[in-house]
Every structure is written in C-alpha cells, then in structure tokens.
C-alpha atoms as a PDB file:
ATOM      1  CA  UNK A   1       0.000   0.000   0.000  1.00  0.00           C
ATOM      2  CA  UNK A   2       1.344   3.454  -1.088  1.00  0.00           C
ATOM      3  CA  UNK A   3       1.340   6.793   1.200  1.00  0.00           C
ATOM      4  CA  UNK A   4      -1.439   8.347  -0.853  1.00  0.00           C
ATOM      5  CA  UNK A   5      -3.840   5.052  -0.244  1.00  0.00           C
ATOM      6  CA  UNK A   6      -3.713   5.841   3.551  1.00  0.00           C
ATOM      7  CA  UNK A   7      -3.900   9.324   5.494  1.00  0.00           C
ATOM      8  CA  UNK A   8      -1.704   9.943   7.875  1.00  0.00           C
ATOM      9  CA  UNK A   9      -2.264   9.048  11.355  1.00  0.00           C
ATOM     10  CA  UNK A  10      -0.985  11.940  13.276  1.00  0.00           C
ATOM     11  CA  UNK A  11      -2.460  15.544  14.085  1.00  0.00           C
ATOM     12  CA  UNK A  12      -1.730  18.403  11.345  1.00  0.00           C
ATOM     13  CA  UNK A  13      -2.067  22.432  11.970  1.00  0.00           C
ATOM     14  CA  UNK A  14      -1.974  24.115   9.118  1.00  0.00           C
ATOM     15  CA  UNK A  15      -1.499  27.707   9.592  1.00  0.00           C
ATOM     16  CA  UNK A  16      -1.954  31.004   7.857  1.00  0.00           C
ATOM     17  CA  UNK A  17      -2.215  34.532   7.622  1.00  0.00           C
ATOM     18  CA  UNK A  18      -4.584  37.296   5.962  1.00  0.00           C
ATOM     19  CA  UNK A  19      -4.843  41.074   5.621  1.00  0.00           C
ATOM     20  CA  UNK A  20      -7.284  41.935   3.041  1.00  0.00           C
ATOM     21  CA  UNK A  21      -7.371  38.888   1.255  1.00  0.00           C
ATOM     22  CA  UNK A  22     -11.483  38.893   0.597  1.00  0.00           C
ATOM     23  CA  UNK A  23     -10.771  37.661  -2.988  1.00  0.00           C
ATOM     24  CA  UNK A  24      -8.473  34.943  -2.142  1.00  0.00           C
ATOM     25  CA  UNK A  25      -9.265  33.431   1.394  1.00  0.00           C
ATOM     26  CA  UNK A  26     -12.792  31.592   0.577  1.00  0.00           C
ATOM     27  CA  UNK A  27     -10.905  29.283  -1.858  1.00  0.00           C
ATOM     28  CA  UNK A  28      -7.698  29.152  -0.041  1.00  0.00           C
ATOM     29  CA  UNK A  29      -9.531  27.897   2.513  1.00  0.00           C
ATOM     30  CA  UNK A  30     -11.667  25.080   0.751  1.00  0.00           C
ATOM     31  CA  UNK A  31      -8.755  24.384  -1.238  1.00  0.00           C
ATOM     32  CA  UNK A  32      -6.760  23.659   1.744  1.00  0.00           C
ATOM     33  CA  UNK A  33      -9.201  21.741   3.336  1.00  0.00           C
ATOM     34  CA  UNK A  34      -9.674  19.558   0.739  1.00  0.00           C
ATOM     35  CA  UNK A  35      -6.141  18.814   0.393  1.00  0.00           C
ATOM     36  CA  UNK A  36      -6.256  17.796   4.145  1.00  0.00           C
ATOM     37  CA  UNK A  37      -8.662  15.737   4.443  1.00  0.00           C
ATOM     38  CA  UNK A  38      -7.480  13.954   1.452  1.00  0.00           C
ATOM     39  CA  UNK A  39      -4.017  13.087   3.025  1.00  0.00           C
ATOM     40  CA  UNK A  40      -4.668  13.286   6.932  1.00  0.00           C
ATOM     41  CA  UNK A  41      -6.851  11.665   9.534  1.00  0.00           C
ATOM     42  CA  UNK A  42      -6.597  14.654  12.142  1.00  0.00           C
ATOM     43  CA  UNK A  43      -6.530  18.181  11.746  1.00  0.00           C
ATOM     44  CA  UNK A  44      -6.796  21.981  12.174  1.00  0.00           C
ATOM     45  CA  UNK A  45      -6.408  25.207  10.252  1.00  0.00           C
ATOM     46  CA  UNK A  46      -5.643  28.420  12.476  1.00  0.00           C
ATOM     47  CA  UNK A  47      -6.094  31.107  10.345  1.00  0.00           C
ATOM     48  CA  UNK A  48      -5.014  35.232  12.388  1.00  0.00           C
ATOM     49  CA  UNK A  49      -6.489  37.687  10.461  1.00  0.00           C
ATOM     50  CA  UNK A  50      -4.213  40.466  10.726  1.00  0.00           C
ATOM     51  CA  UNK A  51      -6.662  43.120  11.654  1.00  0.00           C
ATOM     52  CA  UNK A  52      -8.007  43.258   8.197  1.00  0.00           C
ATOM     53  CA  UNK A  53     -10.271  46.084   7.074  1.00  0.00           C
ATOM     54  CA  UNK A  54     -12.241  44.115   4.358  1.00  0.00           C
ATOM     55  CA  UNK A  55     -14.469  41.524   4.260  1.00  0.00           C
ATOM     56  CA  UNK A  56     -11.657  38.811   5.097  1.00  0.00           C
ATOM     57  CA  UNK A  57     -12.763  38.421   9.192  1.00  0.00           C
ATOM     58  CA  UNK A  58     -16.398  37.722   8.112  1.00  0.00           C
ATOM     59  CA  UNK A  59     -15.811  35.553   5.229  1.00  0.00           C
ATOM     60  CA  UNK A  60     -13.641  33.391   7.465  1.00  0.00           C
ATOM     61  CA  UNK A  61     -16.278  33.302  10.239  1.00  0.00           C
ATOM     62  CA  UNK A  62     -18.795  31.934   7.747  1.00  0.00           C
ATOM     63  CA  UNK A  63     -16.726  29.545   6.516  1.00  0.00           C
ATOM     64  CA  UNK A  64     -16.099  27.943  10.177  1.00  0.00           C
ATOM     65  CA  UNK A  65     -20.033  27.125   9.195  1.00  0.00           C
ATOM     66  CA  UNK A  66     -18.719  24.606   6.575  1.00  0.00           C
ATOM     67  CA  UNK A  67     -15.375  24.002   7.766  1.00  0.00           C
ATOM     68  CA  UNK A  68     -15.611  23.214  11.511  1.00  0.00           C
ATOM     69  CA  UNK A  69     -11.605  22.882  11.161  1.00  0.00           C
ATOM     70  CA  UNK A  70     -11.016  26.257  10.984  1.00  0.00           C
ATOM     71  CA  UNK A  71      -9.780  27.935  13.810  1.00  0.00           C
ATOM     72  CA  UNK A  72      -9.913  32.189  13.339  1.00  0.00           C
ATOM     73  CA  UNK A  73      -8.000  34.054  15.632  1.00  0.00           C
ATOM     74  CA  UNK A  74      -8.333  38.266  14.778  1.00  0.00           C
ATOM     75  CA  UNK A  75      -5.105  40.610  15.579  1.00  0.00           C
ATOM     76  CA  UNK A  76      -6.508  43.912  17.693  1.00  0.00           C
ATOM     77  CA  UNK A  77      -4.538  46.315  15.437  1.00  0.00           C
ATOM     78  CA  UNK A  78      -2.681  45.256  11.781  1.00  0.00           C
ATOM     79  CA  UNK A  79       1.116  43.599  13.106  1.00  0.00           C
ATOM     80  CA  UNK A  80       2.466  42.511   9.910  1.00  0.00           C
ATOM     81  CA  UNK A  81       3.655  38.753   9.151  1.00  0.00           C
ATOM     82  CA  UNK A  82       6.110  38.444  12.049  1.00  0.00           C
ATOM     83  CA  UNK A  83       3.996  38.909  14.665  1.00  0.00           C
ATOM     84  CA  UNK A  84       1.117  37.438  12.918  1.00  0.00           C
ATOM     85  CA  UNK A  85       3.299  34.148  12.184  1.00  0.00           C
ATOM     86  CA  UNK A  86       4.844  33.833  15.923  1.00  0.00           C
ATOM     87  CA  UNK A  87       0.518  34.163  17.018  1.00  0.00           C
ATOM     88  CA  UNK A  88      -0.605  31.226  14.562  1.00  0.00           C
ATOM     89  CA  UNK A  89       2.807  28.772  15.435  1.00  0.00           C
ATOM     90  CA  UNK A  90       1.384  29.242  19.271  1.00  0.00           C
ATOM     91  CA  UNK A  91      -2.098  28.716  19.014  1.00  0.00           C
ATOM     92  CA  UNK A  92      -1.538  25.586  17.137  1.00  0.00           C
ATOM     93  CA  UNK A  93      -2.593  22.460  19.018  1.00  0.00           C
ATOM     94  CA  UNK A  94      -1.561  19.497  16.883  1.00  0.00           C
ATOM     95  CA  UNK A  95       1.440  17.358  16.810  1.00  0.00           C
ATOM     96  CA  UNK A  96       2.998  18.914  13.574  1.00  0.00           C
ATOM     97  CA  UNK A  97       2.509  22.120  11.784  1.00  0.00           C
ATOM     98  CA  UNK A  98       3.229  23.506   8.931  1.00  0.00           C
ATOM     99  CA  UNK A  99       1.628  27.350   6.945  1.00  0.00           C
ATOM    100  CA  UNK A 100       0.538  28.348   3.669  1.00  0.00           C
ATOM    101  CA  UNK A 101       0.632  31.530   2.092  1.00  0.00           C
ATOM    102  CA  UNK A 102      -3.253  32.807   1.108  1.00  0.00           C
ATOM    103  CA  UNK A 103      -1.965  33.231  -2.600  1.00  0.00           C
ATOM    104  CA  UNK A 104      -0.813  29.559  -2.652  1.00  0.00           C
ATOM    105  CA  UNK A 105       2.858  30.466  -3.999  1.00  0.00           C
ATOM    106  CA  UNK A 106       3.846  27.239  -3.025  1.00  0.00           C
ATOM    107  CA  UNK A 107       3.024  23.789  -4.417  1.00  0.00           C
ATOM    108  CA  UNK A 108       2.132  21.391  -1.912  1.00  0.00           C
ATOM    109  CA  UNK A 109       0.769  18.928  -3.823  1.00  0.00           C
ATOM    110  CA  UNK A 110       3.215  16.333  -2.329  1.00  0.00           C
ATOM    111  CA  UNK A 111       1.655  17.195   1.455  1.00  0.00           C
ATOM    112  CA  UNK A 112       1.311  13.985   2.375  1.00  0.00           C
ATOM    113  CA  UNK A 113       4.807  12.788   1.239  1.00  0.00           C
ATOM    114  CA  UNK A 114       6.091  15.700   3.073  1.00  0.00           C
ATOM    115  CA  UNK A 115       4.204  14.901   6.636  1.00  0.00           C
ATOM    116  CA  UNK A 116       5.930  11.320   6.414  1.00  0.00           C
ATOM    117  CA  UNK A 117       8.949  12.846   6.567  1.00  0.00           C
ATOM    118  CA  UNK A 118       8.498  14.461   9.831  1.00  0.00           C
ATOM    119  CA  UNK A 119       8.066  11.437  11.570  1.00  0.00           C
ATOM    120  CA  UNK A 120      11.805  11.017  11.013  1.00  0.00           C
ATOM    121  CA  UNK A 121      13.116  14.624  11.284  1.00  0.00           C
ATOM    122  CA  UNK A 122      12.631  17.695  13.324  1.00  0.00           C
ATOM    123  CA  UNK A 123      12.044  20.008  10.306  1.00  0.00           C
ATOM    124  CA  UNK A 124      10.944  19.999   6.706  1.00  0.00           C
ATOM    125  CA  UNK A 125      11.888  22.597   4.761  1.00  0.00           C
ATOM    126  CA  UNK A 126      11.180  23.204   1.128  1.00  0.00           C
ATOM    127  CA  UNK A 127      13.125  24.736  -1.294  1.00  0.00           C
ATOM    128  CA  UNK A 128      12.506  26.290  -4.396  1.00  0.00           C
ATOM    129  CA  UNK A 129      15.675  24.632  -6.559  1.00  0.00           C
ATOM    130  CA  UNK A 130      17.589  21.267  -7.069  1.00  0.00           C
ATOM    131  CA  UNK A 131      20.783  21.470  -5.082  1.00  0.00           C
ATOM    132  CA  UNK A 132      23.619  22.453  -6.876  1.00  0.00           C
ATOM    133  CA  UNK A 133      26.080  19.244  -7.747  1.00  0.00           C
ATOM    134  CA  UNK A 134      29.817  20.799  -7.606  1.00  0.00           C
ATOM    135  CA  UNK A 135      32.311  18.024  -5.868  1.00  0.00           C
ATOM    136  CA  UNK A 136      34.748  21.639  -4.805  1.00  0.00           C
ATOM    137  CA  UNK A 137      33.568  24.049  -2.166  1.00  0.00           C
ATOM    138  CA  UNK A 138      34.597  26.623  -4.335  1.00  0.00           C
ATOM    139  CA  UNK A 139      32.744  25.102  -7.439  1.00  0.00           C
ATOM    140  CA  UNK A 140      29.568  24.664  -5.783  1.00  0.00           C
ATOM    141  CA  UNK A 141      29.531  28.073  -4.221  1.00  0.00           C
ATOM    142  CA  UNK A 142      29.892  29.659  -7.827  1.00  0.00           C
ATOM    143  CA  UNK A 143      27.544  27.055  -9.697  1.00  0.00           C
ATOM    144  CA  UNK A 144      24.909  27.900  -6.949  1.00  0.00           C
ATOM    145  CA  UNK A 145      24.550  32.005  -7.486  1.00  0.00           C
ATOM    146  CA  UNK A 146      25.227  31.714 -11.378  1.00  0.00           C
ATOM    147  CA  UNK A 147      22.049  29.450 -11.248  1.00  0.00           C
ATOM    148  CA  UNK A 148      20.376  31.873  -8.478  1.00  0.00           C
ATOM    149  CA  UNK A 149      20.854  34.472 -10.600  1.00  0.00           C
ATOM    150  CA  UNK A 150      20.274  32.619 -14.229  1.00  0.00           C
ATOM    151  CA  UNK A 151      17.092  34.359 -15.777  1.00  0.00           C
ATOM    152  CA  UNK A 152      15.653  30.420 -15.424  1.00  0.00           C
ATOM    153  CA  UNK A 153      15.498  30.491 -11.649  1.00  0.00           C
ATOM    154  CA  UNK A 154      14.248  33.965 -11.329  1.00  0.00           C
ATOM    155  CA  UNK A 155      11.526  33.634 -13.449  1.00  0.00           C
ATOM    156  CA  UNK A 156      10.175  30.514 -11.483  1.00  0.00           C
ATOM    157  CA  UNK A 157      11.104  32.094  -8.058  1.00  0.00           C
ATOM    158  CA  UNK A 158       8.403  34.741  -7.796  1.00  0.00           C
ATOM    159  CA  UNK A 159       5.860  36.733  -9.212  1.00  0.00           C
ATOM    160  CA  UNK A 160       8.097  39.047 -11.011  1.00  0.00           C
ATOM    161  CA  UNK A 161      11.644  39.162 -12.083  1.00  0.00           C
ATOM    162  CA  UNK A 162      12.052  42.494  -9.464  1.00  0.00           C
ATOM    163  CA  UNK A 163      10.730  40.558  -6.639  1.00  0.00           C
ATOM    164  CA  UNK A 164      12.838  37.453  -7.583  1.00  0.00           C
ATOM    165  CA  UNK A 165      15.827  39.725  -7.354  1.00  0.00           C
ATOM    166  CA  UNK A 166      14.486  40.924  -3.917  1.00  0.00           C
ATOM    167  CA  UNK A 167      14.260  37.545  -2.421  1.00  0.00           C
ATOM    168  CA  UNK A 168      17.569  36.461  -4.037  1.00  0.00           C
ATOM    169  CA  UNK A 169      20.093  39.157  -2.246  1.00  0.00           C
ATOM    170  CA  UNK A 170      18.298  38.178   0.995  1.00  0.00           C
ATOM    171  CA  UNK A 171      18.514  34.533   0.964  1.00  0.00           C
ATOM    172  CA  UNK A 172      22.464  35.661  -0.262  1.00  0.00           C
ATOM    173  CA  UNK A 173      22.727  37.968   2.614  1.00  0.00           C
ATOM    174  CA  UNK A 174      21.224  35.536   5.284  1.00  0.00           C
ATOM    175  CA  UNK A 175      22.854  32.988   4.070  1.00  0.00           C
ATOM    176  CA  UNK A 176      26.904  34.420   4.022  1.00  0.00           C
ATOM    177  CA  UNK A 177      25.950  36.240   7.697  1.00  0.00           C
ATOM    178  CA  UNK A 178      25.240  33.310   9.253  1.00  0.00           C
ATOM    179  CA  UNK A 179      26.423  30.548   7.727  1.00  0.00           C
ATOM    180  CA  UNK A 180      23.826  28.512   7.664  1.00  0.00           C
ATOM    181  CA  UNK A 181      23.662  25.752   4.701  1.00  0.00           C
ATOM    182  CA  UNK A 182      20.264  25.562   3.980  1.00  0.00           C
ATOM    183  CA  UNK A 183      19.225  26.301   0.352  1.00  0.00           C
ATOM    184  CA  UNK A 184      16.106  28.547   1.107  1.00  0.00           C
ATOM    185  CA  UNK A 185      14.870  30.510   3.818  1.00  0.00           C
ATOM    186  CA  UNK A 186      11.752  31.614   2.445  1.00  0.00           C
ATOM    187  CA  UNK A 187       9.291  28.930   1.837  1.00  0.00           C
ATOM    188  CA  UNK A 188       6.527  26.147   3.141  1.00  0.00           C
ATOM    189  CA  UNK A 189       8.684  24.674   6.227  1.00  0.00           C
ATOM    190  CA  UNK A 190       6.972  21.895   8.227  1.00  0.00           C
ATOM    191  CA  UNK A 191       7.841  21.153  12.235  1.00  0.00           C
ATOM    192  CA  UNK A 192       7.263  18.971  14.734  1.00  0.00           C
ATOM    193  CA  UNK A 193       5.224  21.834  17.020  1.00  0.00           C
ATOM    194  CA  UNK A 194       6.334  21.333  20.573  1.00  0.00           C
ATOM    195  CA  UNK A 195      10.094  22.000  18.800  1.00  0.00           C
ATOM    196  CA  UNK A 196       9.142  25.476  17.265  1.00  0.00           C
ATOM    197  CA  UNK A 197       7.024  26.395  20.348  1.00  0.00           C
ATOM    198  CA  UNK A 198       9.528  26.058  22.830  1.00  0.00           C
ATOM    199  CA  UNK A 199      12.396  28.431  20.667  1.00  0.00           C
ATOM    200  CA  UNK A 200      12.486  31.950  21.036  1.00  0.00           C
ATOM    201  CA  UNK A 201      11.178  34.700  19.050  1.00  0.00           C
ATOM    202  CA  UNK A 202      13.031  37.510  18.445  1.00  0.00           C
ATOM    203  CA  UNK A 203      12.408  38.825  14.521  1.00  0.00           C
ATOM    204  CA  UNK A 204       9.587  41.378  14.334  1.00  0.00           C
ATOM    205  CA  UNK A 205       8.745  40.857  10.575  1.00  0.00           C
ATOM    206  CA  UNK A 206       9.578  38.031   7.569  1.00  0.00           C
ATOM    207  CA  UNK A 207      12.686  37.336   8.993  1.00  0.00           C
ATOM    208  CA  UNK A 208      11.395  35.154  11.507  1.00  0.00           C
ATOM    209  CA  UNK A 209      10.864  32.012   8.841  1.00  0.00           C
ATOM    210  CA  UNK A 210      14.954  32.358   8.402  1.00  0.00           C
ATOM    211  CA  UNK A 211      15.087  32.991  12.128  1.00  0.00           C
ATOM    212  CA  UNK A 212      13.249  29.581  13.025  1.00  0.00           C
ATOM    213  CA  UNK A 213      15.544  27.731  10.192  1.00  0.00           C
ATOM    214  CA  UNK A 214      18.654  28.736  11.555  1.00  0.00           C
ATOM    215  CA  UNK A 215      17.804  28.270  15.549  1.00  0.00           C
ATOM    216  CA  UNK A 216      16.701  24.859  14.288  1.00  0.00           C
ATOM    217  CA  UNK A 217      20.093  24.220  12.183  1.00  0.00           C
ATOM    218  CA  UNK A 218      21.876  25.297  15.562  1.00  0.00           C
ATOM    219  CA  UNK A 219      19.979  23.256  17.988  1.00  0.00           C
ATOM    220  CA  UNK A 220      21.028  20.182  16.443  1.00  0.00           C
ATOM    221  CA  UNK A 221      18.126  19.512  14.953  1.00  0.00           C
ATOM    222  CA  UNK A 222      17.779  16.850  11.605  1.00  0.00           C
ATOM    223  CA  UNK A 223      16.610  18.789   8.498  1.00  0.00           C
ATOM    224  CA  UNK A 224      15.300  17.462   5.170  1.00  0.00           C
ATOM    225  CA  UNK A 225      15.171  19.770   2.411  1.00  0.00           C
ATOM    226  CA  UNK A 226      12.210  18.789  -0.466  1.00  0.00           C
ATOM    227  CA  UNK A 227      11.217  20.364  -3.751  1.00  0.00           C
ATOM    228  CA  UNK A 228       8.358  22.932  -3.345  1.00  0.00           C
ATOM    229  CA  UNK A 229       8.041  24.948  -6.928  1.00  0.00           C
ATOM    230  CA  UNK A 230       6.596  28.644  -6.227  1.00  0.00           C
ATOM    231  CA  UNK A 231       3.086  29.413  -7.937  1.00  0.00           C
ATOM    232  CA  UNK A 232       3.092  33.112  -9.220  1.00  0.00           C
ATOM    233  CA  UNK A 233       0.287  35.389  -8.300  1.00  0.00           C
ATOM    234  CA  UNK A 234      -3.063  35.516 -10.314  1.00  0.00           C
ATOM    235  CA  UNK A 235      -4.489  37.609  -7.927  1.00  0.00           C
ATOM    236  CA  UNK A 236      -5.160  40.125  -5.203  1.00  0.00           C
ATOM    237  CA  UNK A 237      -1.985  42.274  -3.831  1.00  0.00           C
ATOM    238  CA  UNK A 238       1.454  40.728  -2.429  1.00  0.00           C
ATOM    239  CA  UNK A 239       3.100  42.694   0.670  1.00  0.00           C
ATOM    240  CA  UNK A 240       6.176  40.909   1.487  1.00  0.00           C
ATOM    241  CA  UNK A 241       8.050  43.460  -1.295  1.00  0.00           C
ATOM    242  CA  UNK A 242       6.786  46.595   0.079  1.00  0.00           C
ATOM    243  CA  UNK A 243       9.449  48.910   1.554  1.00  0.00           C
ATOM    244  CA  UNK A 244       8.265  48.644   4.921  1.00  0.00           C
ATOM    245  CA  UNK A 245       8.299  45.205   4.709  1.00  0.00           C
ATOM    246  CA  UNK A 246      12.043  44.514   3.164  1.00  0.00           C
ATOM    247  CA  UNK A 247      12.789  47.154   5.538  1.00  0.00           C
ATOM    248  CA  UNK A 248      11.742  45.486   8.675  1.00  0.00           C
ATOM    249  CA  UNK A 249      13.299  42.248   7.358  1.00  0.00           C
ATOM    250  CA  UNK A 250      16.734  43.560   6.421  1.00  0.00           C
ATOM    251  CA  UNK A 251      16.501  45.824  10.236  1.00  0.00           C
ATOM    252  CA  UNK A 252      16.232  42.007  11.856  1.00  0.00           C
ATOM    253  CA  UNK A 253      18.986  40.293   9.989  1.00  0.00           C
ATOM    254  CA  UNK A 254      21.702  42.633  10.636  1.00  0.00           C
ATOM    255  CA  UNK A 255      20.316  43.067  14.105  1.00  0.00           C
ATOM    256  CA  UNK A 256      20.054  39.374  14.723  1.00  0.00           C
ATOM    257  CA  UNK A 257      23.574  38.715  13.438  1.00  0.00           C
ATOM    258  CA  UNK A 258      25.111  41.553  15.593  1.00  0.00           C
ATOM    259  CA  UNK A 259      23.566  40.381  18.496  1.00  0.00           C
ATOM    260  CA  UNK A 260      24.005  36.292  17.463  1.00  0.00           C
ATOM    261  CA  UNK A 261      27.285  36.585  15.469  1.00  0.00           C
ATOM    262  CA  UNK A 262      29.491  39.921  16.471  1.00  0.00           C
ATOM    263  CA  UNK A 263      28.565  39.578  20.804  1.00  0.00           C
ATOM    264  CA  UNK A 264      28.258  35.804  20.420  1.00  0.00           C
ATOM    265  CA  UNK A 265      24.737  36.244  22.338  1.00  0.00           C
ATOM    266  CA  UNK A 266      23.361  33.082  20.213  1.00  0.00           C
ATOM    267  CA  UNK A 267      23.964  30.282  23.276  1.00  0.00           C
ATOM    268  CA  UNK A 268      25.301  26.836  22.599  1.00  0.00           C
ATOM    269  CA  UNK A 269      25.687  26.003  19.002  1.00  0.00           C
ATOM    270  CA  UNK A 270      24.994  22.245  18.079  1.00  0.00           C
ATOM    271  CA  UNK A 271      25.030  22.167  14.032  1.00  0.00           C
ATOM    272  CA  UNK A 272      22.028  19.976  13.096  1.00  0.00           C
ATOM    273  CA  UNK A 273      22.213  17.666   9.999  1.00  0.00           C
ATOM    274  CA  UNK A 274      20.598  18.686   6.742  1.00  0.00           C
ATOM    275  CA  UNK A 275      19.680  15.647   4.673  1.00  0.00           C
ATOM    276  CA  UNK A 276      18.192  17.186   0.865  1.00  0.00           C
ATOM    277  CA  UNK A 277      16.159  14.889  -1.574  1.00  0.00           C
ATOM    278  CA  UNK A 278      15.137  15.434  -5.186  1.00  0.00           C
ATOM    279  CA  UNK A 279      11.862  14.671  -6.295  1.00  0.00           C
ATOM    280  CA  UNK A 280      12.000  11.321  -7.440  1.00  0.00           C
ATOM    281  CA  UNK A 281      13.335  10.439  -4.038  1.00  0.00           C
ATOM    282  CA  UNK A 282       9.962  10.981  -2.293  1.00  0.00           C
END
C-alpha cells in the first residue's frame, strides 16, 4: 500500500495569515481543506487575520459554518507577518505544523509525502531549486549564485523578475551572515510543534521564517530539504516586497547577526544535519 492510499495518522495544523485577502481566502480555505482531508486523519487550520479592514474576518467566520476545522484568531490592530506568524505557530494544538501563504505560492501537492517525513526529522523545509552538484567548495559556491541568478530560476522564483531579485540578495545575505547551509529561507517549512514552540522569538517581521531555520540548524536539529516549486500570483496584492516590509526584514537580519554573530549572544551552538532529496526520491 502506497502513502497516498492511507492518510496519515498523526495531528496536522496548518497555519496562515490574511490582511485583506477577501478575494483569495474563501478558496484558499476550501482548497486547503480539501487537500487535508485527502491526506490526513486529524486536523486543524488556524487562520489570524491580521486586523483586516475588508471583508476577510467575516468571510472566514462563515466559513467555520462549513469548515468546523477552521480555527480564526483576529489581531486587535494590523502587526504585519512576524507577529502574525509567531501568534498562529502558538495557538496551534496538533502534533505537527506547517503554513501556507493565502496566494498559494507554493506547491504542496506532495503534502502527504512531506508529513511522512516528519516522523523522522525535526524540520521539513522546502526549497525552491535542485541542489547544486559541484564536488569543490569553491565550485559549488559559484555554480549555486550563477544558477540563483540565471534568468531560469528567477523567473520561477516569484511573481516578477524584481521581486525574484528581492528575495535572491536576501537569501544571499542571510545565508553568508550566518552561515547557515540551507538552500532557502523563504518557503513552506513543516515542524514537529512542541520544537518550534519552545524556541524563542526575536524577529519582528519576515525574517522570523529564516530565524526559526537557523535556531533549528543550531539546535542540532535533523533537516530534510524537499522540492516545493513557487506558484506566481493571479491575484489580489502581495506585501512581502513593500518597503516597509524589506525594511523590517533587512533591520532584523543585521540586528540578529550583531547580536548572534558579532557579541556571540546566540547560546550553545549544536550544528544539526541537513539531509536534501530530489523529487524522485519521495
């Protein structure tokens, strides 16, 4: 019997976040749901509506009518993806977790694949490229930004070629400041929840995603990296590329690595392992 004839037997949250998304969030919603219940036996979705001043609270409500999964938790004033992320990750009250973006930029087709894995690792993380095959340090280092930066990857890495540049130079950034080996920081990443509930939250906007990875990397923890392609936009409005929000984001990284990196204030650093498959191996 194959993974996708039988649902998996342990407890999934599935968590998200919404400002304004009244166009999107009705069929986010029953599109998750369906994909859920397809590949799980036990369930929740905890969605925090980040204060939104649109129709997005009441649609959700409604939907709890027809979805009795859904969990809706409403922010008291609008406080952006950080805060909004660290809310869902502790209201969650399943054995694993995992979010979603409301746009669906990332294909999670292979869910249930991907909650297998997390009976045998702390983390899965996805990743929107095939690792680079160099044998040298040196050659791999090269090979991976010429590809990064290779008009093939950007066009498949985001909505627009501007935005795939954006997302680039901070992967780049976070990845030479602290060292880290992972090959994306951005993207679906699935835990085991007690594990991301008991770290520490210190980023105040999309950094914390790269902040989790890392703290998870240093703790020792075992890491799989799978395929997850990004799904462009078809509609609605993105916010992770506003100024405000690259500028919150770029703010936490270099204060993050002073305080982790230049004063050493990071604690005890186990390196975890970080096991990556291709596609045909799940």
């Amino acid at each position: 019997m194959s993974l996708s004839d039988r649902k998996f037997d342990r407890g999934i949250s599935a968590l998200c976040w919404a400002y304004n998304e009244e166009i999107l969030i009705r069929d986010f919603l029953i599109r998750l749901n369906s994909l859920l219940s397809e590949c799980a036996e036990d369930y929740e979705i905890v969605v925090v509506d980040d204060c939104s001043t649109d129709g997005t609270n009441e649609i959700v409500r409604k939907m709890q009518e027809e979805i009795p999964q859904i969990r809706l938790v409403r922010n008291e004033t609008n406080l952006n993806v950080g805060y909004s992320c660290r809310r869902a990750i502790m209201e969650s009250r399943k054995e694993f977790l995992f979010w979603q973006t409301i746009d669906w930029a990332y294909d999670i087709s292979d869910l249930r694949n991907h909650l297998e894995l997390l009976k045998d690792h702390d983390v899965v993380a996805g990743v929107r490229r095939a690792p680079v095959k160099q044998r040298s340090v040196v050659g791999k280092a090269l090979a991976g930004m010429l590809f990064l930066l290779s008009k093939r990857h950007l066009t498949k890495r985001s909505d627009t070629v501007s935005k795939a540049l954006v997302s680039v130079c901070n992967y780049m950034l976070i990845r030479v400041l602290f060292g880290v080996p992972l090959s994306d920081f951005q993207n679906v990443v699935f835990y085991r929840t007690d594990f991301v509930q008991n770290m520490e939250f210190e980023g105040k906007g999309s950094f914390l995603n790269p902040e989790l990875l890392i703290k998870a990397y240093w703790s020792g923890a075992s890491i799989v990296e799978v395929p997850i392609s990004f799904i462009p936009r078809t509609a609605g409005e993105a916010k992770g590329t506003r100024f405000k929000a690259i500028f919150t984001s770029v703010k936490d990284v270099f204060r993050l690595w002073f305080k982790w990196i230049v004063l050493g204030r990071r604690g005890p650093v186990n390196k975890g392992t970080i096991r990556r498959l291709e596609r045909v191996e799940q």
